[in-house]
N, C-alpha and C. Protein backbone atom coordinates (compact mmCIF):
# COMPACT_ATOMS: atom_id res chain seq x y z
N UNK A 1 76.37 84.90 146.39
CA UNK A 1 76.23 84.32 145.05
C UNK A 1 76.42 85.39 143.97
N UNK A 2 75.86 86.53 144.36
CA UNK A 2 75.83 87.85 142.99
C UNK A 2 77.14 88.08 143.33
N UNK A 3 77.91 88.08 144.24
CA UNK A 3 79.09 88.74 143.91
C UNK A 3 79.74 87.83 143.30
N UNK A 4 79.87 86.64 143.50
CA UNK A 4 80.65 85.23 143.26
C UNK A 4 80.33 85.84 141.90
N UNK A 5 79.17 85.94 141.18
CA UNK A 5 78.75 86.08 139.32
C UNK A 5 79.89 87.15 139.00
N UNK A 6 79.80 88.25 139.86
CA UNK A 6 80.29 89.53 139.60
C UNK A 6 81.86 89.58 139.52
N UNK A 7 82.44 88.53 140.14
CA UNK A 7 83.96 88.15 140.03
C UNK A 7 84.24 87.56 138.92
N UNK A 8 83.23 86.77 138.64
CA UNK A 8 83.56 85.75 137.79
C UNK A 8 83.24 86.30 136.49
N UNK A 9 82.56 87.72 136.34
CA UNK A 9 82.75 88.29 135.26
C UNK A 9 83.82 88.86 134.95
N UNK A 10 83.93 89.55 135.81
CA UNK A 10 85.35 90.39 135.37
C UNK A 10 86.60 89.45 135.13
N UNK A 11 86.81 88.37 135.80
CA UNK A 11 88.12 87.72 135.56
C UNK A 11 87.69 87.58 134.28
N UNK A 12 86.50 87.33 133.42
CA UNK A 12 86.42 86.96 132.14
C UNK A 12 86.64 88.07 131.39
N UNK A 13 86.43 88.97 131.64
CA UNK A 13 86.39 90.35 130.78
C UNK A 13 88.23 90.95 131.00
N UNK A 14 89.02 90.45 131.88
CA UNK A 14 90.13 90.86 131.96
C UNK A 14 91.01 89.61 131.27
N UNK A 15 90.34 88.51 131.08
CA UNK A 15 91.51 87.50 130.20
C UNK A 15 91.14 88.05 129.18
N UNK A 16 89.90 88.32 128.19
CA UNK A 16 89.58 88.35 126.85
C UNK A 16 90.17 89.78 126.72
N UNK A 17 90.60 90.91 127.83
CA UNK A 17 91.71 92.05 127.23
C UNK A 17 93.15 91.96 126.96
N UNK A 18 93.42 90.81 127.69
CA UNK A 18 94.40 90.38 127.68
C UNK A 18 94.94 89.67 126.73
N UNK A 19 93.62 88.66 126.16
CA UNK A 19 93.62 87.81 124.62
C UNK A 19 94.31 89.02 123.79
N UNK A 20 93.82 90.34 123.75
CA UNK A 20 93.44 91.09 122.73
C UNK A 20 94.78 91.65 123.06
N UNK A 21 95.74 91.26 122.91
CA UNK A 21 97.33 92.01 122.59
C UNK A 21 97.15 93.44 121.58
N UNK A 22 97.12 94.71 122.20
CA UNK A 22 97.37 95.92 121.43
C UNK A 22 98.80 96.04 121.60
N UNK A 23 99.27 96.46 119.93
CA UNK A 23 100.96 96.84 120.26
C UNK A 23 100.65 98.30 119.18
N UNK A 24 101.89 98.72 119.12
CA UNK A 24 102.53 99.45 118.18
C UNK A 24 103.79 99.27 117.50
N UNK A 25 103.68 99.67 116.07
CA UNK A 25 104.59 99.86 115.56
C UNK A 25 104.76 101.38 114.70
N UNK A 26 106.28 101.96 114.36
CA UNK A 26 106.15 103.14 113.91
C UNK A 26 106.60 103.06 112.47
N UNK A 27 106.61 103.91 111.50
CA UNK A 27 106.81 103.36 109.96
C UNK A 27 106.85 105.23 109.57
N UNK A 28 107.88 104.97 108.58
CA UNK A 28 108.11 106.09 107.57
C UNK A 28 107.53 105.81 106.00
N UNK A 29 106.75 106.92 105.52
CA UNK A 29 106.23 106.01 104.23
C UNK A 29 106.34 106.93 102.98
N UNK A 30 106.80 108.63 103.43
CA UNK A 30 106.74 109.45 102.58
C UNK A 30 105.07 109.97 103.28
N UNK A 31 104.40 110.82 102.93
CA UNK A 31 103.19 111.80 103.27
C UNK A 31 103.04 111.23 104.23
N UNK A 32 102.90 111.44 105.51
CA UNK A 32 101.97 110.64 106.64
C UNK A 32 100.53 110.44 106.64
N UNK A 33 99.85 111.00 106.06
CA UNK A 33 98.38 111.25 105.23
C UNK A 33 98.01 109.89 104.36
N UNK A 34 99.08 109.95 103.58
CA UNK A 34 98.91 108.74 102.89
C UNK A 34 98.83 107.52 103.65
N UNK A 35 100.45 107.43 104.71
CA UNK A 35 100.46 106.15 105.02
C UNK A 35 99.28 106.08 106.05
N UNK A 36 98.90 107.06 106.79
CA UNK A 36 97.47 106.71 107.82
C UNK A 36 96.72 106.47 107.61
N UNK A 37 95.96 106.76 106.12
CA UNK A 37 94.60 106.49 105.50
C UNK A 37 94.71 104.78 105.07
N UNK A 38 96.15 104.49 104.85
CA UNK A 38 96.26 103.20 104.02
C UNK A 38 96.08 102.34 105.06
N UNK A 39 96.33 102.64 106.35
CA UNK A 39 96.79 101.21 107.57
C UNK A 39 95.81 101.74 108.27
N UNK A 40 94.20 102.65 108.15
CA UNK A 40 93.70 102.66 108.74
C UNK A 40 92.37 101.35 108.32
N UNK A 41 92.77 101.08 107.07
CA UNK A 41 91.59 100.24 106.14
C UNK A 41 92.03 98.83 106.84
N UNK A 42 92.96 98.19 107.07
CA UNK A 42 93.38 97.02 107.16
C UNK A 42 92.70 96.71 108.70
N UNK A 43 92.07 95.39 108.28
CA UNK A 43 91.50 94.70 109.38
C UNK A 43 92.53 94.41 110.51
N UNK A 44 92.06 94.60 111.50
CA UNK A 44 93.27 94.36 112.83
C UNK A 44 93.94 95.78 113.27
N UNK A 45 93.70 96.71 112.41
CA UNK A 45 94.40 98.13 112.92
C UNK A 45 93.35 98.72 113.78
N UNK A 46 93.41 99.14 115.02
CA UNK A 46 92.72 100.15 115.87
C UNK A 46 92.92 101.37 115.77
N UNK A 47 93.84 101.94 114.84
CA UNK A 47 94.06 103.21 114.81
C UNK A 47 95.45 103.70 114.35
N UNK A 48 95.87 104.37 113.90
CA UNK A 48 96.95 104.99 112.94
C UNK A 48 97.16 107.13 113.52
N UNK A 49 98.07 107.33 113.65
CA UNK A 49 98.32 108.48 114.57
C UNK A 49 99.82 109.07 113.33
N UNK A 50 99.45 110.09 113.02
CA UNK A 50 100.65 111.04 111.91
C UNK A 50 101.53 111.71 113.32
N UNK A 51 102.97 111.18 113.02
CA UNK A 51 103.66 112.17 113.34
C UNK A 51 104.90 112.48 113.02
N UNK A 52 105.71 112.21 114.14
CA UNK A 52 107.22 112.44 113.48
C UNK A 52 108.16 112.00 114.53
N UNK A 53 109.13 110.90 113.86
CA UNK A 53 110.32 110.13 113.99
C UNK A 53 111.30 110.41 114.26
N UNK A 54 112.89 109.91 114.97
CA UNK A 54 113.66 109.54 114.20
C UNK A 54 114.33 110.97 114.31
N UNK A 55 114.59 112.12 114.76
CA UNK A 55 115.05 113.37 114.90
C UNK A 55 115.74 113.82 116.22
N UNK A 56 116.17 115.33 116.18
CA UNK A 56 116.82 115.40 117.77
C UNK A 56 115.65 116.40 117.84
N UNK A 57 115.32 117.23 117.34
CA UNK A 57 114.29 118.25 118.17
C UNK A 57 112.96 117.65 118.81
N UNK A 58 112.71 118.20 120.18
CA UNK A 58 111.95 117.91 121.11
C UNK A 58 110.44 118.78 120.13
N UNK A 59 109.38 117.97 120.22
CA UNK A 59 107.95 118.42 119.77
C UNK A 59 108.07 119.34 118.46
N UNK A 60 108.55 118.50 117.88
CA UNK A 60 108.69 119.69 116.03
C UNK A 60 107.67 119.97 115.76
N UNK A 61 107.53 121.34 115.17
CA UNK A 61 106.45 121.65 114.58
C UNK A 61 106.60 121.28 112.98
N UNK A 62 105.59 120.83 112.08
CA UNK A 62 105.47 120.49 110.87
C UNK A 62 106.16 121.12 109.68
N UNK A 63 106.28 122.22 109.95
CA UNK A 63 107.26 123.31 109.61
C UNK A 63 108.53 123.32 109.49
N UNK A 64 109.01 122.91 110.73
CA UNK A 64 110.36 122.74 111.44
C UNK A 64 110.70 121.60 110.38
N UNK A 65 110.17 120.29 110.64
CA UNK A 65 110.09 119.15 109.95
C UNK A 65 110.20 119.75 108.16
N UNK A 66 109.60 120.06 107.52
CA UNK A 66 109.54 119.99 106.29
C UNK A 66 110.65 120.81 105.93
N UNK A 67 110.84 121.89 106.48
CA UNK A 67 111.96 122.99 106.60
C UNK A 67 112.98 122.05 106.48
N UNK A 68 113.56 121.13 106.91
CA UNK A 68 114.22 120.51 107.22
C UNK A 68 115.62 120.68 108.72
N UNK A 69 116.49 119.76 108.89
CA UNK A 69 117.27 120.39 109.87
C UNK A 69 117.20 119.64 111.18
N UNK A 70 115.73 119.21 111.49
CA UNK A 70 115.54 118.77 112.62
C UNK A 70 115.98 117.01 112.59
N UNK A 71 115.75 116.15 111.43
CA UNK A 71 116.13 114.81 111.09
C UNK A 71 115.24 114.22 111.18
N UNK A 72 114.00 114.60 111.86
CA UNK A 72 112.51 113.75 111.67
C UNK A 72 112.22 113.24 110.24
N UNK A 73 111.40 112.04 110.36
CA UNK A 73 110.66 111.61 108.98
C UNK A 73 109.47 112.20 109.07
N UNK A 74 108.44 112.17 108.16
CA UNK A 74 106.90 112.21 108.24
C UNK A 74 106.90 110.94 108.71
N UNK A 75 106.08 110.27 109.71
CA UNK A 75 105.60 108.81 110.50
C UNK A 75 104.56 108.38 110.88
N UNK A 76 104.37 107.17 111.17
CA UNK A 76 102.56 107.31 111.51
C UNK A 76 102.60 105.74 112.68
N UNK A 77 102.26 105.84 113.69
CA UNK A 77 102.26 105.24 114.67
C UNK A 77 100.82 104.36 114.61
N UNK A 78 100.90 103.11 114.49
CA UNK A 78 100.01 102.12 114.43
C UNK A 78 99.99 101.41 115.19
N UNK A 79 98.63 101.36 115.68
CA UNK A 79 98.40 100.49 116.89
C UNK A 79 97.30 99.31 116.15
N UNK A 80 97.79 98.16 116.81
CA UNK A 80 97.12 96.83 115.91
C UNK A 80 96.90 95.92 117.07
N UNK A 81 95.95 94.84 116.73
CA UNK A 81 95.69 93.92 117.22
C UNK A 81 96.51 92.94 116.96
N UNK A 82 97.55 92.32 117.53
CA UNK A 82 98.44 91.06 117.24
C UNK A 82 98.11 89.84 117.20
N UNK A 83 97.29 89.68 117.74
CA UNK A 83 96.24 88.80 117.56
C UNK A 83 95.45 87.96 116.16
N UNK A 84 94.91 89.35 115.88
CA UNK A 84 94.15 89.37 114.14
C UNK A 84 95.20 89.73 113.38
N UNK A 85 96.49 90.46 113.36
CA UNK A 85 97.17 91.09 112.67
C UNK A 85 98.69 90.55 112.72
N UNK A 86 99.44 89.45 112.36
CA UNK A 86 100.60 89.29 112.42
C UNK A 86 101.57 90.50 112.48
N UNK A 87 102.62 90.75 113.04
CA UNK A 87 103.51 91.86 113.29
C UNK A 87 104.44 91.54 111.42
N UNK A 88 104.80 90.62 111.29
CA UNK A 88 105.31 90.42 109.78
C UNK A 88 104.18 90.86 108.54
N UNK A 89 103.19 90.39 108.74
CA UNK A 89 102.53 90.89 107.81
C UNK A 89 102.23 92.27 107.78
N UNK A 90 101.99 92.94 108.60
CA UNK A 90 101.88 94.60 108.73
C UNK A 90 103.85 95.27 107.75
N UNK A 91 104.64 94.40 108.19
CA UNK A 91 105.53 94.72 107.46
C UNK A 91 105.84 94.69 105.80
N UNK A 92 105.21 93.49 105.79
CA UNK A 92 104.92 92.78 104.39
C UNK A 92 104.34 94.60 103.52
N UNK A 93 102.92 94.22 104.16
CA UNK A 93 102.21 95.73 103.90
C UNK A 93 102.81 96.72 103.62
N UNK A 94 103.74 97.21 104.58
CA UNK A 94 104.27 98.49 104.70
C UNK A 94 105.40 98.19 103.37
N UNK A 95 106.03 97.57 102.94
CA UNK A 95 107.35 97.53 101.88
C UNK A 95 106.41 97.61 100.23
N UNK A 96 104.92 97.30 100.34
CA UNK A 96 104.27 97.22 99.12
C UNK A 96 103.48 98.11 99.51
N UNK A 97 103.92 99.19 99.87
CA UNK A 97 102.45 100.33 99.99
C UNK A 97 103.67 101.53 99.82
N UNK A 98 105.25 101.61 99.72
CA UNK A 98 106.08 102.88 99.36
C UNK A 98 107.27 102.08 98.43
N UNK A 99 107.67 103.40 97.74
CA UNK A 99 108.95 103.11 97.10
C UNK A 99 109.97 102.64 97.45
N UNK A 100 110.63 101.14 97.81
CA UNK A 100 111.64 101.46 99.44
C UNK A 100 113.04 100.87 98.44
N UNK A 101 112.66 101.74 96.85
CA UNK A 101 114.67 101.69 96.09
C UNK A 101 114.48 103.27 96.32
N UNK A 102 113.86 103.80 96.99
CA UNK A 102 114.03 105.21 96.19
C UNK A 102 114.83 106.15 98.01
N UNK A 103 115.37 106.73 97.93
CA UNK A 103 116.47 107.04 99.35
C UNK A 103 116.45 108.65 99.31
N UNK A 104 116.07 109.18 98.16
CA UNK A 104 115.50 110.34 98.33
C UNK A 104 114.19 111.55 98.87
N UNK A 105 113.04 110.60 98.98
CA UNK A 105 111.80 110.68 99.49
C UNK A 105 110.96 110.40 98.80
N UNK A 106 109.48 110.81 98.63
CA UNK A 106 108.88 109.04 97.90
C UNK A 106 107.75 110.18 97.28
N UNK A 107 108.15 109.67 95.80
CA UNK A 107 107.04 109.64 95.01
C UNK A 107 107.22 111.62 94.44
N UNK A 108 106.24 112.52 94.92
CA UNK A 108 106.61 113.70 94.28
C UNK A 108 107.16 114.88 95.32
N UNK A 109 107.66 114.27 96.77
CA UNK A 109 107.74 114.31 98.09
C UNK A 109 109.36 114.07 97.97
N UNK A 110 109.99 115.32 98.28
CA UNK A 110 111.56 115.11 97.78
C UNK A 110 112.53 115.52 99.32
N UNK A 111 113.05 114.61 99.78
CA UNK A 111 114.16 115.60 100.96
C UNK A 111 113.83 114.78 101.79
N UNK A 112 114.67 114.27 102.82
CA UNK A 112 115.21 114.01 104.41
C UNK A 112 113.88 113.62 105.06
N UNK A 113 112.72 114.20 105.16
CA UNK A 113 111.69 113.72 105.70
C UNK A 113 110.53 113.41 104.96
N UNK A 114 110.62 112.91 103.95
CA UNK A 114 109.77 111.90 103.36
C UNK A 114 110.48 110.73 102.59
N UNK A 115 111.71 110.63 103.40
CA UNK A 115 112.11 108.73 103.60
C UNK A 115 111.42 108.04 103.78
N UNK A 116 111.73 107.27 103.44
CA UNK A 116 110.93 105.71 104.29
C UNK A 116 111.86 105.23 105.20
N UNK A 117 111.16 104.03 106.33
CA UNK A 117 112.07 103.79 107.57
C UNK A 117 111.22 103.05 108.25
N UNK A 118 111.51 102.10 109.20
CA UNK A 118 110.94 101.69 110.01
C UNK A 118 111.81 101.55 111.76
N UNK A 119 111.10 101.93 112.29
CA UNK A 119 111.86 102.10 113.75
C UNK A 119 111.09 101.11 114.48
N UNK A 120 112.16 100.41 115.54
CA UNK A 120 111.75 99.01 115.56
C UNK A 120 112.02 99.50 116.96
N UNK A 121 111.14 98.55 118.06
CA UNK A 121 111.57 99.45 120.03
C UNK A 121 112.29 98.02 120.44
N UNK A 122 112.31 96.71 119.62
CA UNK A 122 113.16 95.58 120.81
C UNK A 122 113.18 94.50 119.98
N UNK A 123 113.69 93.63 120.29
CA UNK A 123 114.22 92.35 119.35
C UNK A 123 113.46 91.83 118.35
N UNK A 124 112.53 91.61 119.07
CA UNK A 124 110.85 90.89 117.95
C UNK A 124 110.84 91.80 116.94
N UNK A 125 110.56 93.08 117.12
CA UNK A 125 110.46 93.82 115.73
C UNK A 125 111.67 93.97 114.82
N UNK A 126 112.77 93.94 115.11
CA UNK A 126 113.92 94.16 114.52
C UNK A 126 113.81 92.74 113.77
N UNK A 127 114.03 91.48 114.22
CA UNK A 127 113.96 90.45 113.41
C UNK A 127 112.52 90.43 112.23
N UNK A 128 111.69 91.13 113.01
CA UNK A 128 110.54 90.87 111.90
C UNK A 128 110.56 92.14 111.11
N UNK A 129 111.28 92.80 110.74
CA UNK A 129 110.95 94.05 110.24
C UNK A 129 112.38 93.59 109.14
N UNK A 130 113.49 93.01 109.58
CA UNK A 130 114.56 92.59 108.82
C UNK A 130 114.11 91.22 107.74
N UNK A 131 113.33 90.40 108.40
CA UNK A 131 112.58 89.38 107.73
C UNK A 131 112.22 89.94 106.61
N UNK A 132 111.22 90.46 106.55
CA UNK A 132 110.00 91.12 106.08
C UNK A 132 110.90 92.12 104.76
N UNK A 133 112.11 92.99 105.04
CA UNK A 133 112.84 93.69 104.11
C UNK A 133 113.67 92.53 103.14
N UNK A 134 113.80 91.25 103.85
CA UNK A 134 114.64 90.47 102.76
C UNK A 134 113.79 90.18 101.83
N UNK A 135 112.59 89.51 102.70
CA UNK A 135 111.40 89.08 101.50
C UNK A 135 111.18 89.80 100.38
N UNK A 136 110.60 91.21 100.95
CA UNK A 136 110.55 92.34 99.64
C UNK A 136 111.70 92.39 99.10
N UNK A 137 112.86 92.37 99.30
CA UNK A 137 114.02 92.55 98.50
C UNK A 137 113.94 91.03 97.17
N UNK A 138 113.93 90.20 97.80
CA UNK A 138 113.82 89.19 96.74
C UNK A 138 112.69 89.07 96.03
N UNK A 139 111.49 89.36 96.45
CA UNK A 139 110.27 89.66 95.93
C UNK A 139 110.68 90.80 94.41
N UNK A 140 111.03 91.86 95.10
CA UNK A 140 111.07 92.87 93.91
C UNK A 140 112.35 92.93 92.73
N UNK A 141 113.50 92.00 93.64
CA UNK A 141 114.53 92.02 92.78
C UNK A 141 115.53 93.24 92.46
N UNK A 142 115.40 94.13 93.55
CA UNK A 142 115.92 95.15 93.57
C UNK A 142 116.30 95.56 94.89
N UNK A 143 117.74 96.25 94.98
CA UNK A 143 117.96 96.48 96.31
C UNK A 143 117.00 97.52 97.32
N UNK A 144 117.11 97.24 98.49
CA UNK A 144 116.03 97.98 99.35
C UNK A 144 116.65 98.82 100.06
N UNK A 145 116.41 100.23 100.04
CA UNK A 145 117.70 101.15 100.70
C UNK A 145 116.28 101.68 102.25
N UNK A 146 115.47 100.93 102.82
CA UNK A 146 114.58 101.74 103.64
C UNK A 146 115.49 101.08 104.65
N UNK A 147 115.83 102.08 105.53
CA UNK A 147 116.88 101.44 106.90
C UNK A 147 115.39 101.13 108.12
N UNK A 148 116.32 100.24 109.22
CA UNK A 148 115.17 99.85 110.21
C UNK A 148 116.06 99.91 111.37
N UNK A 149 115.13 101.42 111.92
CA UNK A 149 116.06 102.10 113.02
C UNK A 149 115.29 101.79 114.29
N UNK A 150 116.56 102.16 115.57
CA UNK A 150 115.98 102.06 116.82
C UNK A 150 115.04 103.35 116.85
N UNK A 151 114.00 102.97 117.46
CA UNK A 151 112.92 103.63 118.19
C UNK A 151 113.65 104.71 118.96
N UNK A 152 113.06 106.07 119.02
CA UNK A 152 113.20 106.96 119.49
C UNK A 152 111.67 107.82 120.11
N UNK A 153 111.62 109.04 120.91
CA UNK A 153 110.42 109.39 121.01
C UNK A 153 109.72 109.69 119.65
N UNK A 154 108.05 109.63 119.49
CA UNK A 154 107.29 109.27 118.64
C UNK A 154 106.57 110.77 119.31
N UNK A 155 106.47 112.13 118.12
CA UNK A 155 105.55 112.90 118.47
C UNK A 155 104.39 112.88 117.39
N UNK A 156 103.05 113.48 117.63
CA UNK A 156 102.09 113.32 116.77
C UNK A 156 101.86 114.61 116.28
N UNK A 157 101.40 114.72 115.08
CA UNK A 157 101.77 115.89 114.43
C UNK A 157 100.52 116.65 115.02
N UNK A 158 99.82 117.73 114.66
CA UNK A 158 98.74 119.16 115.04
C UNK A 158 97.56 118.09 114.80
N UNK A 159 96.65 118.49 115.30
CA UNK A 159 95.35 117.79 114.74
C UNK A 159 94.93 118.37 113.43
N UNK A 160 95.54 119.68 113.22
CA UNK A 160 94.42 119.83 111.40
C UNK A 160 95.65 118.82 110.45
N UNK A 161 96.06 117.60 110.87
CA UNK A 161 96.67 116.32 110.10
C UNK A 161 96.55 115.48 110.92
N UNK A 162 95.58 114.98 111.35
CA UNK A 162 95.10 113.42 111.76
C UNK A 162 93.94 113.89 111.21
N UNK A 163 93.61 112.13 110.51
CA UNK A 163 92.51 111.60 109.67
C UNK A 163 92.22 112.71 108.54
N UNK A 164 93.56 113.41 107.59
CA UNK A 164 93.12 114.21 106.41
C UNK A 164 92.22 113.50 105.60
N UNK A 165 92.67 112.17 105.18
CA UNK A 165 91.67 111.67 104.11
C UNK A 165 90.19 111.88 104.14
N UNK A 166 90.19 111.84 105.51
CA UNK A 166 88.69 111.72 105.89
C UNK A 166 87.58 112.98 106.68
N UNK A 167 88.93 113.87 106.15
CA UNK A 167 87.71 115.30 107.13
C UNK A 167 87.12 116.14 105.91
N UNK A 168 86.29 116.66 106.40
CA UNK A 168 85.23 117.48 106.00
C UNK A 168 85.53 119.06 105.84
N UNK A 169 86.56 119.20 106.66
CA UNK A 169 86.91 120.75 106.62
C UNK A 169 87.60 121.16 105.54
N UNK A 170 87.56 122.53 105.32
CA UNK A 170 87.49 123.04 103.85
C UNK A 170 88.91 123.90 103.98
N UNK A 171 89.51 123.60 103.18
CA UNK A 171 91.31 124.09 102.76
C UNK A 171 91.49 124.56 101.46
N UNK A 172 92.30 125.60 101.67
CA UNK A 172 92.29 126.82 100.25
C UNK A 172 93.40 126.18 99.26
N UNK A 173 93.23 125.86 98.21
CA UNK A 173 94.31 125.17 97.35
C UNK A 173 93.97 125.74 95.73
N UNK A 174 95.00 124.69 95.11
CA UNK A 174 94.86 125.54 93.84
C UNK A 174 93.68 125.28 92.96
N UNK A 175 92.97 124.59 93.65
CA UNK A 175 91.44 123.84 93.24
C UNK A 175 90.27 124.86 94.00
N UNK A 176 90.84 125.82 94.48
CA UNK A 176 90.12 126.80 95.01
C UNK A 176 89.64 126.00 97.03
N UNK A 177 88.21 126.31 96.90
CA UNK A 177 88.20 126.01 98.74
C UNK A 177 87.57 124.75 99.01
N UNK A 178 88.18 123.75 99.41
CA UNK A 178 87.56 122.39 99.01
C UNK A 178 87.67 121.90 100.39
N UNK A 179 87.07 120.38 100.72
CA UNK A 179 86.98 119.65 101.45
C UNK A 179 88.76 119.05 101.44
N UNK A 180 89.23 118.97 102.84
CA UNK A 180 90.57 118.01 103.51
C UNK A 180 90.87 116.67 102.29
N UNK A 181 89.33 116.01 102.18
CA UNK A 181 89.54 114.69 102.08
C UNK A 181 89.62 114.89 100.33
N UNK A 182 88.71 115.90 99.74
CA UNK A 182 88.55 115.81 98.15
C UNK A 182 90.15 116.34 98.04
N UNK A 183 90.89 117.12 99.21
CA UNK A 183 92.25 117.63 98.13
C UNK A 183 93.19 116.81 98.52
N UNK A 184 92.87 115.82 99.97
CA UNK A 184 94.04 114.72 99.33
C UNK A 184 93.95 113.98 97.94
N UNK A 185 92.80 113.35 97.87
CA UNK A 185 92.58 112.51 96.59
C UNK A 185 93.18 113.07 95.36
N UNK A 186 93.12 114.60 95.54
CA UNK A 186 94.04 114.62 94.27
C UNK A 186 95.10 115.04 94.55
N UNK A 187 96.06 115.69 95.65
CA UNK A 187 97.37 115.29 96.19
C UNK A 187 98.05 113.70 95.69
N UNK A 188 97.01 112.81 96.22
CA UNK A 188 97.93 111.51 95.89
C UNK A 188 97.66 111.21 94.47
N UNK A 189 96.69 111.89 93.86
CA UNK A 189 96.56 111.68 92.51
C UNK A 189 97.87 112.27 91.81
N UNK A 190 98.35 113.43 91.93
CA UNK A 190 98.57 114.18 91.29
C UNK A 190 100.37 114.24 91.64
N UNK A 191 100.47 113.11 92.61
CA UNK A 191 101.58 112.74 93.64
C UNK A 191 102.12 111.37 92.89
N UNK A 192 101.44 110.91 92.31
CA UNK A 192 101.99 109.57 91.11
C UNK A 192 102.17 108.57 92.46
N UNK A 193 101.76 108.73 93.59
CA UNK A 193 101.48 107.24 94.71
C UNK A 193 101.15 106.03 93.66
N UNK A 194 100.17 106.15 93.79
CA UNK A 194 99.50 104.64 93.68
C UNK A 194 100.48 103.91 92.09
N UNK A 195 100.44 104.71 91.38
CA UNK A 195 100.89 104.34 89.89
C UNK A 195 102.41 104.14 90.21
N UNK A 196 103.66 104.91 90.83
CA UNK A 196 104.70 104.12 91.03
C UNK A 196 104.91 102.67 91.90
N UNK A 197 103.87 102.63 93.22
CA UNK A 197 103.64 101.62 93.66
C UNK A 197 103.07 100.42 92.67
N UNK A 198 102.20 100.66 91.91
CA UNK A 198 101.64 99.48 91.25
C UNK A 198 102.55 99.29 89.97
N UNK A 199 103.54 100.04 89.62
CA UNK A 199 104.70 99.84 88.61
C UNK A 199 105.70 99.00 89.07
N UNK A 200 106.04 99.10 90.90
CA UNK A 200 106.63 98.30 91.83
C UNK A 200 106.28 96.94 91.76
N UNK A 201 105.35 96.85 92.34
CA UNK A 201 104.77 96.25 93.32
C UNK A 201 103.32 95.21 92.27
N UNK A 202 102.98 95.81 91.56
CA UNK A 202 101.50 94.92 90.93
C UNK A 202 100.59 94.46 91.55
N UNK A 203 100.19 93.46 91.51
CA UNK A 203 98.89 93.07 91.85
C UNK A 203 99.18 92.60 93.60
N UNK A 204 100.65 92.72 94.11
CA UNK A 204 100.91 92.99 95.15
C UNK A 204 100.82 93.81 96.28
N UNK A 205 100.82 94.84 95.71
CA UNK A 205 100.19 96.60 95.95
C UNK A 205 98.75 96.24 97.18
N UNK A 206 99.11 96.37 98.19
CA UNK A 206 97.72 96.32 99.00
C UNK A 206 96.90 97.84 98.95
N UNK A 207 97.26 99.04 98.93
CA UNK A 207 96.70 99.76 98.59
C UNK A 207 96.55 100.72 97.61
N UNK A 208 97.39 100.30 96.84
CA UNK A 208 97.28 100.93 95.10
C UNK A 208 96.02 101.15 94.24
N UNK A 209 95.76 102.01 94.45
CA UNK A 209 93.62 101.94 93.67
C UNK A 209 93.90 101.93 91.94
């Protein structure tokens, strides 16, 4: 009988993981900082990972990347519940959270790897990621130059850049020796984010403060 219970739990505990569809998708947004802090707030996201896209060099270092040369974007790998989280609407999101007329890099973030982009791994995303760019295109009334590329390997950047917004550790800047999270806030302050987005985008803007 206890084992009979003991089966009959787990088959329950293995459909309700199964309910729970985790996917990923990868996205270029300009800072990876930015776009991780933004898609980490949204209900249905399990987690958001900075790295880098879309390039030929094997494990770039951040350096390499900004240096330019290698063809990586800044990127941020999101893992969501499909379930709670439509795969279109995460797109929706992503076209009202960056500049996607601007083909130069976004916001005060200039050169080759702070494009925007979305890399799509198989049919479903390509149609919903193409959906999702017409909408915003007619939405904003302006052409949309963010391309939506095949998936390639996805590396994650050093750990002293996962979860900047939100660490505690102290970095030497021109504000003298401050907390990760107080010198993004004024990075994106001082980065005109939110204010070209909400010049875009308006009361559309999901994360425009």
């Amino acid at each position: 009988m206890l084992k009979s219970v003991i089966l009959a739990a787990a088959l329950s505990l293995t459909g309700a993981a199964a309910y729970a569809e985790t996917k990923t998708i990868t996205v270029a947004g300009g800072c990876f900082w930015c776009v991780e802090s933004d898609f980490e707030s949204v209900a249905g996201v399990k987690g958001a990972v900075s790295g880098f896209a879309g390039g030929k060099t094997a494990n770039p270092t951040y350096k390499q990347v900004t240096n330019g040369g290698t063809g990586h974007y800044e990127a941020v790998q999101i893992t969501y519940d499909n379930n709670r989280l439509p795969l279109g609407t995460l797109f929706d999101m992503f076209f009202r959270s960056v500049d996607p007329t601007d083909a130069g890099g976004q916001f005060c973030d200039r050169g080759s790897s702070y494009r925007t982009a979305i890399f799509v791994s198989n049919g479903t995303e390509q149609k919903a990621a193409e959906a999702a760019k017409a909408r915003a295109e007619q939405a904003l009334g302006q052409k949309i130059v963010t391309p939506i590329l095949r998936a390639g390997p996805f590396y994650a950047a050093g750990a002293e850049h996962q979860d900047y917004a939100k660490s505690n550790d102290k970095v030497l800047t021109r504000f003298g020796l401050i907390s990760k999270s107080r010198a993004y806030k004024k990075y994106r302050s001082a980065c005109g984010r939110d204010q070209r987005v909400k010049q875009l985008w308006g009361s559309a803007a999901p994360f425009a403060s």
